[in-house]
N, C-alpha and C. Protein backbone atom coordinates (compact mmCIF):
# COMPACT_ATOMS: atom_id res chain seq x y z
N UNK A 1 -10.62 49.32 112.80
CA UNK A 1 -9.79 50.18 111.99
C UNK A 1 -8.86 49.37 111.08
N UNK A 2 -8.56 48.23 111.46
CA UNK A 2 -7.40 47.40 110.31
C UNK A 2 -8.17 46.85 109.55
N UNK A 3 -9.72 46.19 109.76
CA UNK A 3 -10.15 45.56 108.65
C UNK A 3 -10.57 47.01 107.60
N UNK A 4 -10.78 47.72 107.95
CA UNK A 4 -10.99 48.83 106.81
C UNK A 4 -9.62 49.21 106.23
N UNK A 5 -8.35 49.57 106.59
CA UNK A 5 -6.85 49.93 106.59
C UNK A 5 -6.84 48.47 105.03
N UNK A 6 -7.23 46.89 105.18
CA UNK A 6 -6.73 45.91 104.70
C UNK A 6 -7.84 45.53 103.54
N UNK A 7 -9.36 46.65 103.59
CA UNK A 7 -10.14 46.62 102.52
C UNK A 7 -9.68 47.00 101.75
N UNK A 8 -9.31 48.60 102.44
CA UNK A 8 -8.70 49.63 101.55
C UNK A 8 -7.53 48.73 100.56
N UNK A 9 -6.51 48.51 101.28
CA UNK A 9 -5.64 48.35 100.66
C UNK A 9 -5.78 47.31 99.53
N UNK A 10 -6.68 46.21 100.15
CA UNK A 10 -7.50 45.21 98.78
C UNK A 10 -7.71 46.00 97.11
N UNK A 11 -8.85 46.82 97.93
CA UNK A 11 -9.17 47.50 96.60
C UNK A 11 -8.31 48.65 95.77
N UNK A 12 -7.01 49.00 96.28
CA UNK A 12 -6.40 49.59 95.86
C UNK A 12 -5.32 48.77 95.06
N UNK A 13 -5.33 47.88 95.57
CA UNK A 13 -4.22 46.43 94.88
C UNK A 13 -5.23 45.89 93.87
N UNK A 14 -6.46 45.69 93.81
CA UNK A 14 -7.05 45.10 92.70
C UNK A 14 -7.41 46.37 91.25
N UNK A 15 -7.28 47.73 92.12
CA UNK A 15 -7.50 48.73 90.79
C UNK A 15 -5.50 48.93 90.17
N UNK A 16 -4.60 48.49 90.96
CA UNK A 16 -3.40 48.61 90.57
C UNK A 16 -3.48 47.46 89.30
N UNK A 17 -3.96 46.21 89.70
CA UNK A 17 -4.21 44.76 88.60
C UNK A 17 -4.65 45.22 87.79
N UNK A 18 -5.98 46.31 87.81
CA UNK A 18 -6.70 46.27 86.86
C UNK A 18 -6.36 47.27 85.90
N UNK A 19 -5.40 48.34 86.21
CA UNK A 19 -4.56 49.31 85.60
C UNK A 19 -3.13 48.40 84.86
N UNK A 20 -2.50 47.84 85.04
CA UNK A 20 -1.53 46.77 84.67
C UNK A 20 -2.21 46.10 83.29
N UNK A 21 -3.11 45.57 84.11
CA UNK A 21 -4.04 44.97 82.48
C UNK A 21 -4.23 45.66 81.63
N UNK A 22 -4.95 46.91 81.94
CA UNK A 22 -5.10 47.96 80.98
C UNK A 22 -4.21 48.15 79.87
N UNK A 23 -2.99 48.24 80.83
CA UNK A 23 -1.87 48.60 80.15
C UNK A 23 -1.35 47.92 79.19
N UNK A 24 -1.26 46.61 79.58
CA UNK A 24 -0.80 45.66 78.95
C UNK A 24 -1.47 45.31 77.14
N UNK A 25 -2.89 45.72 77.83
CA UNK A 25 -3.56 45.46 76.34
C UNK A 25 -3.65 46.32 75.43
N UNK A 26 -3.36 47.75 76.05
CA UNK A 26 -3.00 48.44 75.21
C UNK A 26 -1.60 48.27 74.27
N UNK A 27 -0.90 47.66 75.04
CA UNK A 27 0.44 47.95 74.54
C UNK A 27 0.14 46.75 73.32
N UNK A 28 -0.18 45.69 73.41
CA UNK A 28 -0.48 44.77 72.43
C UNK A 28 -1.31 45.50 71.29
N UNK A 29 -2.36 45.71 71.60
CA UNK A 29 -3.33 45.83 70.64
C UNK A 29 -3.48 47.47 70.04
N UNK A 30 -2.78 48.15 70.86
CA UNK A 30 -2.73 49.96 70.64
C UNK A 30 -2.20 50.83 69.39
N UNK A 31 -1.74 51.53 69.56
CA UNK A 31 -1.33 52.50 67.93
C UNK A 31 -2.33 52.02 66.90
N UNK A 32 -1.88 53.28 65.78
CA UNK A 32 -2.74 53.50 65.01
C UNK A 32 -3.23 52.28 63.93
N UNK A 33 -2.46 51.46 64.34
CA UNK A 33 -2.42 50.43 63.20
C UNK A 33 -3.06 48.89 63.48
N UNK A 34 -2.92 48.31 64.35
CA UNK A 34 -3.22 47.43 65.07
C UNK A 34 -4.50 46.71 64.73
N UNK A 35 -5.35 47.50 65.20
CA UNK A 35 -6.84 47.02 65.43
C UNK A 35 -7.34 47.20 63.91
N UNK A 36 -6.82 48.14 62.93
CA UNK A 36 -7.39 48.10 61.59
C UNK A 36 -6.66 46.98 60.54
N UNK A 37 -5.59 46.45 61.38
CA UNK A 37 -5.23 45.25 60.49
C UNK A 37 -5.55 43.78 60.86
N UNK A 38 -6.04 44.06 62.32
CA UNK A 38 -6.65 43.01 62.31
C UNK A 38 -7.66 42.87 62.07
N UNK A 39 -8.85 43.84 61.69
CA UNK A 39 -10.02 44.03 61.55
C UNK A 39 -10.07 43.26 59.93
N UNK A 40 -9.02 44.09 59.31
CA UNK A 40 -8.51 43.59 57.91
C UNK A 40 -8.63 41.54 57.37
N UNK A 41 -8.12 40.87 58.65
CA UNK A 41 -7.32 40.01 58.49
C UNK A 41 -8.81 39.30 58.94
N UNK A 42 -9.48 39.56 59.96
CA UNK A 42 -10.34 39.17 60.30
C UNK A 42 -11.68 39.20 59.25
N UNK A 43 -11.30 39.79 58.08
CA UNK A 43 -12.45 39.72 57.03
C UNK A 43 -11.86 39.20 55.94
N UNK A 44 -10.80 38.38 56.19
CA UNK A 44 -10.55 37.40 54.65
C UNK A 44 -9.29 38.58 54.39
N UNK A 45 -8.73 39.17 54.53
CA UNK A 45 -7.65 39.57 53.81
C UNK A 45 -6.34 38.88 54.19
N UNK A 46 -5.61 38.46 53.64
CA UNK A 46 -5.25 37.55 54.62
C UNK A 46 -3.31 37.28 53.75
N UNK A 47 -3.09 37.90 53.11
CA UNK A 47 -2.02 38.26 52.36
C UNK A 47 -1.42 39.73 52.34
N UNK A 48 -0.46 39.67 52.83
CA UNK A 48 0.28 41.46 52.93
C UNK A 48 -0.36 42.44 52.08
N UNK A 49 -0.50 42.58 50.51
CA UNK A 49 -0.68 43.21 49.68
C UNK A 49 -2.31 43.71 50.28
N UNK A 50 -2.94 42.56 50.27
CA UNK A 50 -4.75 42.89 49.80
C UNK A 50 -5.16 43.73 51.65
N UNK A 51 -4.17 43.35 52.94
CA UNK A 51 -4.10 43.77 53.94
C UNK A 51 -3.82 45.56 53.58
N UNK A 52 -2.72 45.53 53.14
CA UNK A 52 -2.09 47.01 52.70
C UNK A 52 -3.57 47.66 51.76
N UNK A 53 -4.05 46.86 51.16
CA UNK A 53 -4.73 47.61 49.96
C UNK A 53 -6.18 48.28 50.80
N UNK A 54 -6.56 47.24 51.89
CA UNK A 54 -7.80 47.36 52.78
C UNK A 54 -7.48 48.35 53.32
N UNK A 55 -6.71 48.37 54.17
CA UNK A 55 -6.42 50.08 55.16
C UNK A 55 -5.47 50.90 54.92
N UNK A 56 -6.88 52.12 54.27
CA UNK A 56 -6.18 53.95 53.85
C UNK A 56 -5.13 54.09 54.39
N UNK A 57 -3.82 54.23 53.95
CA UNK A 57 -2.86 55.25 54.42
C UNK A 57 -1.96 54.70 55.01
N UNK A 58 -2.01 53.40 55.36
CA UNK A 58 -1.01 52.77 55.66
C UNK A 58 0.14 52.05 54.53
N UNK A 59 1.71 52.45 55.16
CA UNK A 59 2.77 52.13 54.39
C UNK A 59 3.68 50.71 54.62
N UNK A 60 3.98 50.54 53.81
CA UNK A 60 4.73 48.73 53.68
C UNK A 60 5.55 49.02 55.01
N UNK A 61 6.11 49.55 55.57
CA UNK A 61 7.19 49.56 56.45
C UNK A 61 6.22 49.08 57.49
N UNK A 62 5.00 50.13 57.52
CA UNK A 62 4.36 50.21 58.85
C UNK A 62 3.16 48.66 58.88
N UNK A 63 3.34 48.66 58.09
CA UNK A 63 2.62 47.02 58.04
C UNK A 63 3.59 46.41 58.60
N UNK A 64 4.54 45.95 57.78
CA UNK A 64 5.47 44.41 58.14
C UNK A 64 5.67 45.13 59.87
N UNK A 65 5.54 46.12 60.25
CA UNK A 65 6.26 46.46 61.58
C UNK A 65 5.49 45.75 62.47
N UNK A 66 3.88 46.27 62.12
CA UNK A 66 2.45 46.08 62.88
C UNK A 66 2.75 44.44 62.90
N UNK A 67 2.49 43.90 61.65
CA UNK A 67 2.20 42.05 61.63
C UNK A 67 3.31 42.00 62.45
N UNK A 68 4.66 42.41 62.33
CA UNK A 68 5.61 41.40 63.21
C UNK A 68 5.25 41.50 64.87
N UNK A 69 5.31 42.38 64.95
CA UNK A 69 4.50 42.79 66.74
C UNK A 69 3.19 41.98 66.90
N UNK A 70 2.22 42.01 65.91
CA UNK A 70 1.17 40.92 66.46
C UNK A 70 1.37 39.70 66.43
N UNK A 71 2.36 39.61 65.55
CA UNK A 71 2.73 37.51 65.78
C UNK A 71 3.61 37.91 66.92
N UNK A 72 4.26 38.69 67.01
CA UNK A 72 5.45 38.54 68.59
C UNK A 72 4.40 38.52 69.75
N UNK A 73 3.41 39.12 69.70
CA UNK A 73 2.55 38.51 70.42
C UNK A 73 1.21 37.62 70.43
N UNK A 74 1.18 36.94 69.49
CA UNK A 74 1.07 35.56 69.39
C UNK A 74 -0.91 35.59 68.73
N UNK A 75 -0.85 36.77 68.51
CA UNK A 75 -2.52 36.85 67.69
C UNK A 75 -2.91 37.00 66.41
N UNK A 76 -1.49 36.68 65.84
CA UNK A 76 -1.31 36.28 64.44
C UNK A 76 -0.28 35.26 64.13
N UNK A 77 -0.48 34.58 62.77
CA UNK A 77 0.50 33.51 62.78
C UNK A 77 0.65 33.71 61.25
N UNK A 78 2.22 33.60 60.74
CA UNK A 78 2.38 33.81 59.20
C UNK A 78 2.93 32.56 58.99
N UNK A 79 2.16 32.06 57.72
CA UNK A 79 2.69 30.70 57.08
C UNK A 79 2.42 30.79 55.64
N UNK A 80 3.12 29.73 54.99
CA UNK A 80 2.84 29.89 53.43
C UNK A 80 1.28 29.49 53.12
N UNK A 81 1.29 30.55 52.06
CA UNK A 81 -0.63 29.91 51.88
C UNK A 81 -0.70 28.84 50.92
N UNK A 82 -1.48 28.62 50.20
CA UNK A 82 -2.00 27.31 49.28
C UNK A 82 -1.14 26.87 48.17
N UNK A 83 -0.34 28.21 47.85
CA UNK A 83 0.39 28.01 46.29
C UNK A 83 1.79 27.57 46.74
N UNK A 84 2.02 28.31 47.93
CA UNK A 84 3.62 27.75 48.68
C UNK A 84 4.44 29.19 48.46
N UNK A 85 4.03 30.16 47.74
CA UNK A 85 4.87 31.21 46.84
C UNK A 85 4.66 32.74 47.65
N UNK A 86 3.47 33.01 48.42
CA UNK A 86 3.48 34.29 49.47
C UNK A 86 2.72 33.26 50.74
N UNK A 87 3.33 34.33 51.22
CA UNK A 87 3.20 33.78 53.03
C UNK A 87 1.63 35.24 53.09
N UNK A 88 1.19 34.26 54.06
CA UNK A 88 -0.33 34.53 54.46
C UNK A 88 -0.19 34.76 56.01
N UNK A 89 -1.41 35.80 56.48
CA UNK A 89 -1.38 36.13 57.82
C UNK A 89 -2.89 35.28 58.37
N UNK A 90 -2.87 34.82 59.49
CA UNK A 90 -4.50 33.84 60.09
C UNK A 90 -4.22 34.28 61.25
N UNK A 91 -5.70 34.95 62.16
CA UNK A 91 -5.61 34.70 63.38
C UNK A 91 -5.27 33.26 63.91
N UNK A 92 -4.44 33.38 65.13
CA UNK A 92 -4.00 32.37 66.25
C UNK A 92 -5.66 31.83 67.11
N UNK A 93 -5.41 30.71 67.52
CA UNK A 93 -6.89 30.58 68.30
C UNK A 93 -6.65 31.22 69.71
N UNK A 94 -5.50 31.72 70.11
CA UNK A 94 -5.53 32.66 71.08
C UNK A 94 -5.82 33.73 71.40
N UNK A 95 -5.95 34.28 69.65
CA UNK A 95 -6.46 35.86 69.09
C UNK A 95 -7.84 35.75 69.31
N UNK A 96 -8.64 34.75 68.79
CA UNK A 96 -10.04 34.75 68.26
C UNK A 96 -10.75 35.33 68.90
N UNK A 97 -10.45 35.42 70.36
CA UNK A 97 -11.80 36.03 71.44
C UNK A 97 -11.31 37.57 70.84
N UNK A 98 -10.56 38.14 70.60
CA UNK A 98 -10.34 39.61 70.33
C UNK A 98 -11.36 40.28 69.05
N UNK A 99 -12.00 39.56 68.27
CA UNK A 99 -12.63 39.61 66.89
C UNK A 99 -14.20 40.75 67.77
N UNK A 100 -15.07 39.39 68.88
CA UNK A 100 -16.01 40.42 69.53
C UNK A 100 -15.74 41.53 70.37
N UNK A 101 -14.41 42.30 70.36
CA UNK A 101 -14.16 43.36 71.18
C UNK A 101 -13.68 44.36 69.67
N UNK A 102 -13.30 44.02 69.03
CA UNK A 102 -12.84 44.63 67.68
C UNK A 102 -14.07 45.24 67.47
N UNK A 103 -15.13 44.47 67.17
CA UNK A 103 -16.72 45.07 66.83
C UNK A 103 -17.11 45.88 68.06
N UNK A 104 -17.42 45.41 69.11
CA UNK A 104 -17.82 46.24 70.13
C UNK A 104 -17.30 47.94 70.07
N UNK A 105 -16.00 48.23 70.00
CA UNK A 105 -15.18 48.89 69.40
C UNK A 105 -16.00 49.31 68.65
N UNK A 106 -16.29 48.94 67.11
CA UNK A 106 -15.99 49.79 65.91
C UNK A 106 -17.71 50.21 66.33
N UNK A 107 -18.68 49.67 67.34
CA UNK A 107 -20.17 49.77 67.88
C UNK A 107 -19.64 51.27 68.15
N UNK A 108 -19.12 51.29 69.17
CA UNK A 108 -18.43 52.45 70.07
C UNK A 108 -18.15 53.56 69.15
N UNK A 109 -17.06 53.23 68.48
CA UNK A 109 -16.81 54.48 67.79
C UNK A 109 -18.00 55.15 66.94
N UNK A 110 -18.43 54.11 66.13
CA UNK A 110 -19.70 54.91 65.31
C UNK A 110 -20.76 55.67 66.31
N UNK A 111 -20.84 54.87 67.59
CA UNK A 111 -22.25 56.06 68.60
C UNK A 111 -21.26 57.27 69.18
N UNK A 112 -20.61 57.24 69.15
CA UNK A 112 -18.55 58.19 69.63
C UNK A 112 -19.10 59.42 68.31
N UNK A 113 -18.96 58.95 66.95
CA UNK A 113 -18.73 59.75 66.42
C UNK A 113 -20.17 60.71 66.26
N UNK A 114 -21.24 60.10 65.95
CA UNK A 114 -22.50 60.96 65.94
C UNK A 114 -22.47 61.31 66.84
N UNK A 115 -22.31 61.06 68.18
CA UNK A 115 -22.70 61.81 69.69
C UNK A 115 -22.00 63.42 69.23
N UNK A 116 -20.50 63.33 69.13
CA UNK A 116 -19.76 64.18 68.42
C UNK A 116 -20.31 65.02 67.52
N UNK A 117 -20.84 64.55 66.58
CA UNK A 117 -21.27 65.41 65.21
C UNK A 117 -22.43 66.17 65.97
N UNK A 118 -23.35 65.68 66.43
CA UNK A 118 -24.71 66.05 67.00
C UNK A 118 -24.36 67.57 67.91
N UNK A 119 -23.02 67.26 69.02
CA UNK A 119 -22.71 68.53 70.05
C UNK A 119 -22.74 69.12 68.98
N UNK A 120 -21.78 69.05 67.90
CA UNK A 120 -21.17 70.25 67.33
C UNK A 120 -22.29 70.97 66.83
N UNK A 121 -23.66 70.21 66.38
CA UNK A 121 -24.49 70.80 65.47
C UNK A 121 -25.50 71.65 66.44
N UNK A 122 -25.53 70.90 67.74
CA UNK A 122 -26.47 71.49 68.74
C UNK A 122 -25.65 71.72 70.20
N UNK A 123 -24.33 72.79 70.15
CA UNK A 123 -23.51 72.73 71.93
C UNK A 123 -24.32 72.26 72.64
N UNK A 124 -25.62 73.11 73.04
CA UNK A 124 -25.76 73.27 74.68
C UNK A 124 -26.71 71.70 74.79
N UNK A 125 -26.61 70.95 73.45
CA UNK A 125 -27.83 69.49 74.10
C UNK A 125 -26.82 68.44 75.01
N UNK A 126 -26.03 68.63 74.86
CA UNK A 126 -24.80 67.21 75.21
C UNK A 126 -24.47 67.50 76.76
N UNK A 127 -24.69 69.29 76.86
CA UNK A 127 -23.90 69.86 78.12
C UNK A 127 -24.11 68.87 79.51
N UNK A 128 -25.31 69.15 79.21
CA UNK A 128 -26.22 68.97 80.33
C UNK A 128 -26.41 66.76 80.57
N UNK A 129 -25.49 66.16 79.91
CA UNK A 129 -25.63 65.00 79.91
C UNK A 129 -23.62 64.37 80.88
């Protein structure tokens, strides 16, 4: 009865870790803004303006807010670029592994969104899945 009582409790302490993490990466990488500016940055945009110009709907406030939170956590780095005259945003080499989860992601959402379109066009095919 205790080695089951001390499994249990194993695996309830390793889904607590694994909820913590969760959390954590959300809080880094989460809201609406995040993942589309780095997606941004990660394809050569790499200056505030042409960042702002890449992703719809986003406002100067909510940029400089986003970049400062991703360099506060350390997956972006701002330095002057080539001319010396605007400061430029580069992933950190601590960021870089985040680039194949960004895609995996944007994999996701596109089979996310047809799965979606498809219920709507046909309810009862999805039900049953």
């Amino acid at each position: 009865m205790i080695l089951n009582y001390t499994m249990a409790r194993c695996i309830k302490d390793q889904q607590l870790e694994a909820s913590r993490a969760l959390m954590d990466t959300i809080y880094v990488i989460g809201g609406k803004w995040k993942l589309p500016i780095l997606y941004s940055i990660c394809n050569g945009n790499t200056r505030f303006k042409d960042i702002e110009q890449s992703i719809p709907g986003i406002t100067n406030r909510m940029l400089s807010r986003n970049l400062k939170e991703l360099e506060e956590n350390q997956l972006i780095i701002r330095k002057f670029g080539n001319d010396s005259s605007v400061y430029e945003y580069h992933f950190t080499e601590y960021s870089k592994e985040y680039g194949d989860l960004i895609y995996q992601m944007i994999k996701w959402g596109k089979a996310h969104k047809k799965r979606i379109i498809e219920s709507i066009k046909q309810p009862s095919a999805l039900q049953h899945n």
